[in-house]
N, C-alpha and C. Protein backbone atom coordinates (compact mmCIF):
# COMPACT_ATOMS: atom_id res chain seq x y z
N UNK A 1 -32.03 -16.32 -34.73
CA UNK A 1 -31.69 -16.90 -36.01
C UNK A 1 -32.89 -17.70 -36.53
N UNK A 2 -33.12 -17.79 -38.32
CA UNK A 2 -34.04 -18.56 -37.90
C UNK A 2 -33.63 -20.19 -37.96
N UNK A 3 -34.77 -21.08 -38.32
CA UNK A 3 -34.21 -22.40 -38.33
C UNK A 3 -35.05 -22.46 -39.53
N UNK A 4 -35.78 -22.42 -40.20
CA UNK A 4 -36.37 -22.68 -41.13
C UNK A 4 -36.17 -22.11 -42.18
N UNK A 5 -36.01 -22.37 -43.75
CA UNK A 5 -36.25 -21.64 -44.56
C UNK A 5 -37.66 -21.25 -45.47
N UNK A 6 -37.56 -19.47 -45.50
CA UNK A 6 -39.03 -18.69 -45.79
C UNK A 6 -39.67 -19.40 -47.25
N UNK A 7 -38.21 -19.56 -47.94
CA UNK A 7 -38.66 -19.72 -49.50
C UNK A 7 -39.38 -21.71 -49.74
N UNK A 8 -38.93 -22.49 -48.69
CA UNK A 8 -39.21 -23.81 -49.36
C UNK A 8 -39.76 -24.47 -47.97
N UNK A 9 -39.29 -23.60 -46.62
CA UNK A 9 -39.51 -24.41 -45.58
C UNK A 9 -38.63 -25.60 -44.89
N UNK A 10 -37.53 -25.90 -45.80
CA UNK A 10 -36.29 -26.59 -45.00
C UNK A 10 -35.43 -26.22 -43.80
N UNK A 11 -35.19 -27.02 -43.00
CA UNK A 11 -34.42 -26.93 -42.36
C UNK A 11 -33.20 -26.94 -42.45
N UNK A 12 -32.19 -25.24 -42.11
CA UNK A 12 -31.21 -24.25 -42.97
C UNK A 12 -29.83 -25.07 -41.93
N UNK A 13 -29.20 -25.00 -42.15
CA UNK A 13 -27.59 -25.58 -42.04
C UNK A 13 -26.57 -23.94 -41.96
N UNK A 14 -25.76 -24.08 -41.61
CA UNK A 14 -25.07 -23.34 -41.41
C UNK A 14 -23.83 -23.47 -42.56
N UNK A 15 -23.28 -22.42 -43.40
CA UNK A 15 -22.18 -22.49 -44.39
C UNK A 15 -21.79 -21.34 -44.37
N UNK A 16 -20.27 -21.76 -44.96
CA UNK A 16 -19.36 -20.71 -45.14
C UNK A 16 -19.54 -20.09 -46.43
N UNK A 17 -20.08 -18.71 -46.26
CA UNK A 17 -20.54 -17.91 -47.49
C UNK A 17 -19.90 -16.36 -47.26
N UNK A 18 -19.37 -15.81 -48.17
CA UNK A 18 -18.86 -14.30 -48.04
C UNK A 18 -17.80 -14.09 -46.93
N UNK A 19 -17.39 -16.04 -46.90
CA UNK A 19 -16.09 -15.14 -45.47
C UNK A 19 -17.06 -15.71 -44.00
N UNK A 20 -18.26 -16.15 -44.47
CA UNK A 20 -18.51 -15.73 -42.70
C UNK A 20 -20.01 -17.07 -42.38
N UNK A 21 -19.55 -17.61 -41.61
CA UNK A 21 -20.86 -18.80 -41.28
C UNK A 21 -22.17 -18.02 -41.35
N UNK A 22 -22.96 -18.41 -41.99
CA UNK A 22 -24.63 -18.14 -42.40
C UNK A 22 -25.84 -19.40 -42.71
N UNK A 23 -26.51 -19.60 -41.95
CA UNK A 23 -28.16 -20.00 -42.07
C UNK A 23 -28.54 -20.14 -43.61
N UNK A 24 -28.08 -21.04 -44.42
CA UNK A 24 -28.41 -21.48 -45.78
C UNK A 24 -29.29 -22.74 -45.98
N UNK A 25 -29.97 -22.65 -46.76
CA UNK A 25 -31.17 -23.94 -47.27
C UNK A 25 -30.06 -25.10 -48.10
N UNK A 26 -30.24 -26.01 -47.56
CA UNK A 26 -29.98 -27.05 -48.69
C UNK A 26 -30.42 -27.24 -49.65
N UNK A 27 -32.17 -27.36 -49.26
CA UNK A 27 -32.86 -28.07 -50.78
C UNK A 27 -32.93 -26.57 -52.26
N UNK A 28 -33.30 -25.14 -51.52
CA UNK A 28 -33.57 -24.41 -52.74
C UNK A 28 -32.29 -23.20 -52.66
N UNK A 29 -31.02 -23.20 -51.80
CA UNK A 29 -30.13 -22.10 -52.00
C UNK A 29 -30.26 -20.84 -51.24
N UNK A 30 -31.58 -20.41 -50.54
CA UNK A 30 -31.94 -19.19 -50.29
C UNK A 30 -30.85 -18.87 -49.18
N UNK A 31 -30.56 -17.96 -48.68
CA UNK A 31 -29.33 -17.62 -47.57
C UNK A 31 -30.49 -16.77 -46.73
N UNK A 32 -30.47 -17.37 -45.23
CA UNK A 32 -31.01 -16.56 -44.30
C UNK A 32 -30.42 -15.29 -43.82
N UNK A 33 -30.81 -13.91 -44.52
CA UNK A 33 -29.64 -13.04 -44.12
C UNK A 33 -30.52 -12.30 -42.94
N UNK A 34 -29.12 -11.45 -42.03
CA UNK A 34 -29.47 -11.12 -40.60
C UNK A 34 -30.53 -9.87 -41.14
N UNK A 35 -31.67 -9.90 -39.90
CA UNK A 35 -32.48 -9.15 -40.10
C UNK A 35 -31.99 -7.62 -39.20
N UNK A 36 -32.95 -6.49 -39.60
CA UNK A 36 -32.09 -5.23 -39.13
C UNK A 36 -33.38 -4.55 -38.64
N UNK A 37 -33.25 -4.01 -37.66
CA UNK A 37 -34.18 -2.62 -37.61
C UNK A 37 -33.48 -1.11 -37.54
N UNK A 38 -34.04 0.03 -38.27
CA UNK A 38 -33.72 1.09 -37.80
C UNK A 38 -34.80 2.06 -37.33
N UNK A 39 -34.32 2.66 -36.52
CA UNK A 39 -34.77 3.62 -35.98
C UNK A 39 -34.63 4.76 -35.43
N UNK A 40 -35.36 6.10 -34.99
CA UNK A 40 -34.78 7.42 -35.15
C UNK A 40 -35.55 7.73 -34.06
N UNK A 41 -34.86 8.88 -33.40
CA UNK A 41 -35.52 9.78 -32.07
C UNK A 41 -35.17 11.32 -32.48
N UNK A 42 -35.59 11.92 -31.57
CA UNK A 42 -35.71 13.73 -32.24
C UNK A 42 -35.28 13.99 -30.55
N UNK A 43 -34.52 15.31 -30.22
CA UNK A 43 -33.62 15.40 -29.20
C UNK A 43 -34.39 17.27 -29.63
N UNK A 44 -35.60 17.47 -28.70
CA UNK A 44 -35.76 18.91 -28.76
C UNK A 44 -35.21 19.45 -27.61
N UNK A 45 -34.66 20.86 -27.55
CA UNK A 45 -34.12 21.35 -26.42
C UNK A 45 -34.85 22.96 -26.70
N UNK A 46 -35.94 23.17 -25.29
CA UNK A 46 -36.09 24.24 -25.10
C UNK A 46 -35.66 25.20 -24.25
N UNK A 47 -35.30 25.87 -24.03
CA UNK A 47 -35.17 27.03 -22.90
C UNK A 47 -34.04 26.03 -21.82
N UNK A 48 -33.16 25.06 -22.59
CA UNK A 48 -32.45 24.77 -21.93
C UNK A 48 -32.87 23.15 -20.92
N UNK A 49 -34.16 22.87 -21.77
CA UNK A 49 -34.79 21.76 -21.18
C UNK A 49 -34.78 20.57 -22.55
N UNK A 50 -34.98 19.36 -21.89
CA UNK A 50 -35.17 18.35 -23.50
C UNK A 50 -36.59 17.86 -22.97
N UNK A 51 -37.23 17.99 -24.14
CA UNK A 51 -38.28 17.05 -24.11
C UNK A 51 -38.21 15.26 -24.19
N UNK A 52 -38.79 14.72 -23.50
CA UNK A 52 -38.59 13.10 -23.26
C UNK A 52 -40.17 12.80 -22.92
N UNK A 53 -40.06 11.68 -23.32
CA UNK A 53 -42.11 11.19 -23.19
C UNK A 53 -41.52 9.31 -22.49
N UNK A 54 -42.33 9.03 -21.95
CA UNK A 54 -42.63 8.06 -20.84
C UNK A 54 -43.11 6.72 -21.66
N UNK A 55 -41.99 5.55 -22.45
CA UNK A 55 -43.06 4.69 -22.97
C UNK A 55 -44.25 4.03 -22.24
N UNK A 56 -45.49 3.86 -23.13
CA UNK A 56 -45.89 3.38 -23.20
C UNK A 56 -46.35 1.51 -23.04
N UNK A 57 -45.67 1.52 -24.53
CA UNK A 57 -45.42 0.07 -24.91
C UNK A 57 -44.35 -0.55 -24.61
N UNK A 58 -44.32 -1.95 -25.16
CA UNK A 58 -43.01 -2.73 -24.67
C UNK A 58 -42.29 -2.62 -26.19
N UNK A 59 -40.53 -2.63 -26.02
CA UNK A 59 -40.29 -3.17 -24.71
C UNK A 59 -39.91 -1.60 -24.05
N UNK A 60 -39.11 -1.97 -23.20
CA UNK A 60 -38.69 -0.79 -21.72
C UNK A 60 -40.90 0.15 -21.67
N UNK A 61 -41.51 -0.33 -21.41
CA UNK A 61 -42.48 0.55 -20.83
C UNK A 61 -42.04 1.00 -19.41
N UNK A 62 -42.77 2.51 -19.34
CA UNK A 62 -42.45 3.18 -18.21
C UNK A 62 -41.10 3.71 -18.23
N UNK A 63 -40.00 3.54 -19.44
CA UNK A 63 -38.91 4.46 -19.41
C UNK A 63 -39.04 5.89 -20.17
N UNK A 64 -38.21 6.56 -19.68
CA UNK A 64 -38.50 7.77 -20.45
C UNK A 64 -37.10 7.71 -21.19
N UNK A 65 -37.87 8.62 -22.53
CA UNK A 65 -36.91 8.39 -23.95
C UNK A 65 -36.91 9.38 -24.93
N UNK A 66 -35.83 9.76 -25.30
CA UNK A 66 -36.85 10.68 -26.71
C UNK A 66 -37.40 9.91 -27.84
N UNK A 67 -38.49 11.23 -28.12
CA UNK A 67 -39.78 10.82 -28.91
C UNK A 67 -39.14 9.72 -30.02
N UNK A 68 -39.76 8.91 -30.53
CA UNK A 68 -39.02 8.31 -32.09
C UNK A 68 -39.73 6.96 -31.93
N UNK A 69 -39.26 6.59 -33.27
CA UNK A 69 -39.75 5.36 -33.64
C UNK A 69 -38.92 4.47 -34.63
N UNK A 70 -39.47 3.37 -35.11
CA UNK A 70 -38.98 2.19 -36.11
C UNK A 70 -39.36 3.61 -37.62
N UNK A 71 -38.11 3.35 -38.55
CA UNK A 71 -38.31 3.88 -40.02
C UNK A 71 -39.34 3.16 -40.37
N UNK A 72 -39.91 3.56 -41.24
CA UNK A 72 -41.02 2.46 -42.44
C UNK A 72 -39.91 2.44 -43.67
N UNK A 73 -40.27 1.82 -44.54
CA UNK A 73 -39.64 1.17 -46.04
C UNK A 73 -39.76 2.48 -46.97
N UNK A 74 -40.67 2.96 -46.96
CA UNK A 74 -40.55 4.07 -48.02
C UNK A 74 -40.40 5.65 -47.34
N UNK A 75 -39.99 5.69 -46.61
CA UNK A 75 -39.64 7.43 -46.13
C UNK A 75 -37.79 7.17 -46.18
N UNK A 76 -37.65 8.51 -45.68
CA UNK A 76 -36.12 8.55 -45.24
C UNK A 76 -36.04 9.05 -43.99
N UNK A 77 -34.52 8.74 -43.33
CA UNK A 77 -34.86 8.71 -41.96
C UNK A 77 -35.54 10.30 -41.50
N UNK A 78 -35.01 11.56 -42.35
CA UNK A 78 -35.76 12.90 -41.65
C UNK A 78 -37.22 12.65 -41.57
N UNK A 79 -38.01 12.32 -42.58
CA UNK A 79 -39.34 12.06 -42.23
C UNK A 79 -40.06 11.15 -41.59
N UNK A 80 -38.78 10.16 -41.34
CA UNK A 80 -39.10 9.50 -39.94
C UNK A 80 -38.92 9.35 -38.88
N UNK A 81 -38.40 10.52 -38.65
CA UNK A 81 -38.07 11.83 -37.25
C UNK A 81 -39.18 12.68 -36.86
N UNK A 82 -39.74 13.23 -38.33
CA UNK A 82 -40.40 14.17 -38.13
C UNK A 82 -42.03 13.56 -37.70
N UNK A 83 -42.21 11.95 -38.49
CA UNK A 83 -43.91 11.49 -38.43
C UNK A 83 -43.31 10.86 -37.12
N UNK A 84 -42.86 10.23 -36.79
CA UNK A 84 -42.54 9.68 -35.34
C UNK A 84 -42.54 10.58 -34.19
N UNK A 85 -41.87 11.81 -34.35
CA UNK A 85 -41.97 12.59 -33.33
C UNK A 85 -44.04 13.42 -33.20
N UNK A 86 -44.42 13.53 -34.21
CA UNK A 86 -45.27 14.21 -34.26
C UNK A 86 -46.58 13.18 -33.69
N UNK A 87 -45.92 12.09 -34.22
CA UNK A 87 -47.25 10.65 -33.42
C UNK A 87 -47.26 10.76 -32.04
N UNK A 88 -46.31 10.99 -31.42
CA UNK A 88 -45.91 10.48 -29.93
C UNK A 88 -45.88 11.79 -29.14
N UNK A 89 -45.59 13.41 -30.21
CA UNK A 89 -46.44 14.50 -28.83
C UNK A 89 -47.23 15.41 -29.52
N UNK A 90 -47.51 15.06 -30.68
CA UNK A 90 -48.58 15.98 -31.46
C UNK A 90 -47.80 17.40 -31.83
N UNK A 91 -46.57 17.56 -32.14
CA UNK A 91 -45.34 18.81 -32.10
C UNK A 91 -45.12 18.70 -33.66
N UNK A 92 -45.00 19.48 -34.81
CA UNK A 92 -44.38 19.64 -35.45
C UNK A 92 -43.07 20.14 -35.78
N UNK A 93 -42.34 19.06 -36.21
CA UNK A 93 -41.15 19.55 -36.28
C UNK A 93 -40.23 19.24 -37.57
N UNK A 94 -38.81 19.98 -37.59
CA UNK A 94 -38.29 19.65 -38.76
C UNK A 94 -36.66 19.23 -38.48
N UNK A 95 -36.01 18.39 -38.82
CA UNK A 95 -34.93 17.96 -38.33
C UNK A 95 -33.83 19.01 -38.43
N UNK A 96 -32.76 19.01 -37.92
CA UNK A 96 -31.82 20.44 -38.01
C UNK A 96 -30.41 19.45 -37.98
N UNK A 97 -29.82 18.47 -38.07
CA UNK A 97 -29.09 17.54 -38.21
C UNK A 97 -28.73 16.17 -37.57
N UNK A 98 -28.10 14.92 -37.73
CA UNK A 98 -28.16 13.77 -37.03
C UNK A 98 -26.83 14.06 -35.78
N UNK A 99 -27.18 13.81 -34.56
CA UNK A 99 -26.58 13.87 -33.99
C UNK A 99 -25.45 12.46 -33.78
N UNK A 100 -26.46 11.86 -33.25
CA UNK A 100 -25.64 10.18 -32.53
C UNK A 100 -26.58 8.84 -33.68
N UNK A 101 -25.30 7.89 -33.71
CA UNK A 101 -25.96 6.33 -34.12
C UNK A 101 -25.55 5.79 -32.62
N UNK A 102 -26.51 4.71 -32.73
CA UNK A 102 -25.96 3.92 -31.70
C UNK A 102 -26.25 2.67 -32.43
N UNK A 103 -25.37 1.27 -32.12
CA UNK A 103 -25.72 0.35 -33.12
C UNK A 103 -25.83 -0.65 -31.90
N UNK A 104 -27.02 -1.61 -32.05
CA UNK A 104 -26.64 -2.92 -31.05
C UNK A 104 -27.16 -4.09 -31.63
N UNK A 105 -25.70 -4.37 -32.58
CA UNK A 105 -25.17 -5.87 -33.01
C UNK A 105 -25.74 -7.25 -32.48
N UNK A 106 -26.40 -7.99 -32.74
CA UNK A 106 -27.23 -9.25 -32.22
C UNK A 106 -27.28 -10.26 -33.06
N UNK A 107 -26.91 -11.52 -32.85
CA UNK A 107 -27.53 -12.03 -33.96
C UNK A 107 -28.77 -12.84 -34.39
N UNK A 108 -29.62 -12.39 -33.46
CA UNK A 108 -31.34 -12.85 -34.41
C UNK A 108 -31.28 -11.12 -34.83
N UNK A 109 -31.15 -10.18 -34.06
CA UNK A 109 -31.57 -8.41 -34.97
C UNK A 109 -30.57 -7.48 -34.53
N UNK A 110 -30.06 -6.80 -35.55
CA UNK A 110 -29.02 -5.49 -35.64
C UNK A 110 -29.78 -4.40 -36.06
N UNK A 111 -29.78 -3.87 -34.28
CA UNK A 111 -30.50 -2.55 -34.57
C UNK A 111 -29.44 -1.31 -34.30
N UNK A 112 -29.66 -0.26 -35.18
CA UNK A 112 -29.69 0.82 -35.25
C UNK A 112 -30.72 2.28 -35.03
N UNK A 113 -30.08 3.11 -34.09
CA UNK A 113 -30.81 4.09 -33.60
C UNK A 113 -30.46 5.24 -33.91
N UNK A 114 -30.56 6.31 -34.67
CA UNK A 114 -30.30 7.62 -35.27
C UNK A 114 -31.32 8.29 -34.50
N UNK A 115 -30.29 9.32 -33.82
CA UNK A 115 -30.50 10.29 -33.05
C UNK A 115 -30.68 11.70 -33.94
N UNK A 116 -31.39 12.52 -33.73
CA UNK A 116 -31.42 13.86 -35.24
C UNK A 116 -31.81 15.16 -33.71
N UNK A 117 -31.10 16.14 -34.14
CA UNK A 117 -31.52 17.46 -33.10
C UNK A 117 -32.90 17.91 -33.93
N UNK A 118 -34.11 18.62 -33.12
CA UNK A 118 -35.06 18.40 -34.31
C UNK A 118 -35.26 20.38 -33.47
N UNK A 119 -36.33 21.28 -34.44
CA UNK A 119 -36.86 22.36 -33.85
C UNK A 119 -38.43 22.40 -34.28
N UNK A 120 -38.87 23.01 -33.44
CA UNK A 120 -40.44 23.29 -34.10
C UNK A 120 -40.72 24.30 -35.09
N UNK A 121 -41.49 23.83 -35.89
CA UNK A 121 -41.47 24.13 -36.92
C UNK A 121 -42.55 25.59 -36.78
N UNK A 122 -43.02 25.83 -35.52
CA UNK A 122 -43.46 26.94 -35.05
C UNK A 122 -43.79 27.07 -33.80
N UNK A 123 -43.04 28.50 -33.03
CA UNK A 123 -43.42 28.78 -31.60
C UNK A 123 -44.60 27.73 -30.95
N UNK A 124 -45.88 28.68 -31.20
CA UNK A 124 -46.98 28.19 -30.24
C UNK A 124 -47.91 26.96 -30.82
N UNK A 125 -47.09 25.64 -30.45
CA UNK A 125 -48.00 24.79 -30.46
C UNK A 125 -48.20 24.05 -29.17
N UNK A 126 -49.01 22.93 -29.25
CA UNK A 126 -49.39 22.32 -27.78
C UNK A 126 -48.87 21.20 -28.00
N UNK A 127 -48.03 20.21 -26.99
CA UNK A 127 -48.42 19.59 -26.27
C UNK A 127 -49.07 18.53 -26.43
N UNK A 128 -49.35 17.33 -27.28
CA UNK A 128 -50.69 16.18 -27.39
C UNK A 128 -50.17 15.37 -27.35
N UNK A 129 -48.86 14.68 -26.35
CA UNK A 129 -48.97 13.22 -26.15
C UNK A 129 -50.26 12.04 -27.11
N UNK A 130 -49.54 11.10 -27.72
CA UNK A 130 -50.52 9.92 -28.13
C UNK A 130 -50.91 8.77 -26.71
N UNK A 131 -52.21 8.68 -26.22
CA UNK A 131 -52.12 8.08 -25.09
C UNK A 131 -51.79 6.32 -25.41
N UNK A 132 -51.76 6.15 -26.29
CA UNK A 132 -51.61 4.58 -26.71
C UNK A 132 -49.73 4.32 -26.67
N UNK A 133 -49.08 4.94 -27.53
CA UNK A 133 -47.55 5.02 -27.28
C UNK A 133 -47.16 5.75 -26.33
N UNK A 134 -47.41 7.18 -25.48
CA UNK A 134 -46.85 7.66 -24.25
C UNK A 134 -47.76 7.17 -23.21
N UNK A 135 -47.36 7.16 -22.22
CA UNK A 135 -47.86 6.52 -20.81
C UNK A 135 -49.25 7.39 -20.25
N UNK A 136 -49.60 7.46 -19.78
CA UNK A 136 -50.88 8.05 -19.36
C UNK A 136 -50.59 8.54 -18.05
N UNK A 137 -50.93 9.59 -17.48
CA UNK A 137 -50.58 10.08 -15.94
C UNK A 137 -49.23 10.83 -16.34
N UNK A 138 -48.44 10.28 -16.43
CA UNK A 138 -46.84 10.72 -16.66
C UNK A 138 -46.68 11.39 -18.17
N UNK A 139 -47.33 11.60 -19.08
CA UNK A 139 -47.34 11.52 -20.13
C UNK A 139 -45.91 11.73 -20.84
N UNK A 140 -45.71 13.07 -20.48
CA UNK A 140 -44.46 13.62 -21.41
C UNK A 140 -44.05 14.80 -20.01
N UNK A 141 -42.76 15.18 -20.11
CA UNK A 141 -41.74 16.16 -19.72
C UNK A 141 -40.38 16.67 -20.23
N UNK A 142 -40.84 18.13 -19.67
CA UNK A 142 -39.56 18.88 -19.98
C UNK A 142 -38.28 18.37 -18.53
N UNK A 143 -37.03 18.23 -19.22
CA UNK A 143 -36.29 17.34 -18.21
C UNK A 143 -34.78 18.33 -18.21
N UNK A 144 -34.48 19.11 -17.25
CA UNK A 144 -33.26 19.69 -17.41
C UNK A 144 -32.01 18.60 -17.26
């Protein structure tokens, strides 16, 4: 939560607004509203195998996950299936529908995770793990 307010810098109080206690400024009105992330993964299945890549970064480094990332502000979530997946194994692909949300409710961040079945957008490509977001050694696998 925060404690401060962005717009004047006061220290926010808690009030009953819309039904529901919220992080409000005294001196200028601003309402601290809950912050959100979303984000999307791509679920390829070849020959009966899924592809999964090894994070990297924090947090969970060293888990394996499908490919995906945080949306940006100006795409929609398919093209942020498709640039996320393509950062993290160098695969082009094109989404083929959303499978799963998963939501986990918090209150400093409410994130959301959209799951999309994705295909390549052609047979023979390779393979290019990003070594900065997938792990190095372990990079990426096909996982029955």
């Amino acid at each position: 939560m925060d404690h401060y307010c962005s717009q004047c810098g006061a220290l926010l109080v808690r009030q009953s607004l819309g039904g529901r206690e919220r992080p409000a400024c005294p001196s200028c009105g601003h309402v601290a509203w809950s912050h959100f992330s979303l984000s999307v993964g791509g679920l390829l299945v070849q020959q009966g195998r899924v592809l999964l890549v090894q994070r990297n970064l924090e947090p969970d480094a060293g888990q394996w996950t499908l490919p995906g990332g945080y949306v940006e502000t100006d795409e929609t979530l398919n093209q942020a299936v498709v640039r996320e997946f393509g950062e993290e194994t160098g695969l082009e692909v094109r989404p083929t529908g959303l499978l799963a949300i998963w939501q986990t409710p918090d209150s400093d961040l409410n994130s959301s995770w959209c799951v999309f079945g994705v295909e390549l957008t052609c047979e023979n490509q390779t393979l290019y793990p990003d070594p900065v977001e997938v792990r190095q050694g372990a990079t990426s696998a096909w996982r029955r």
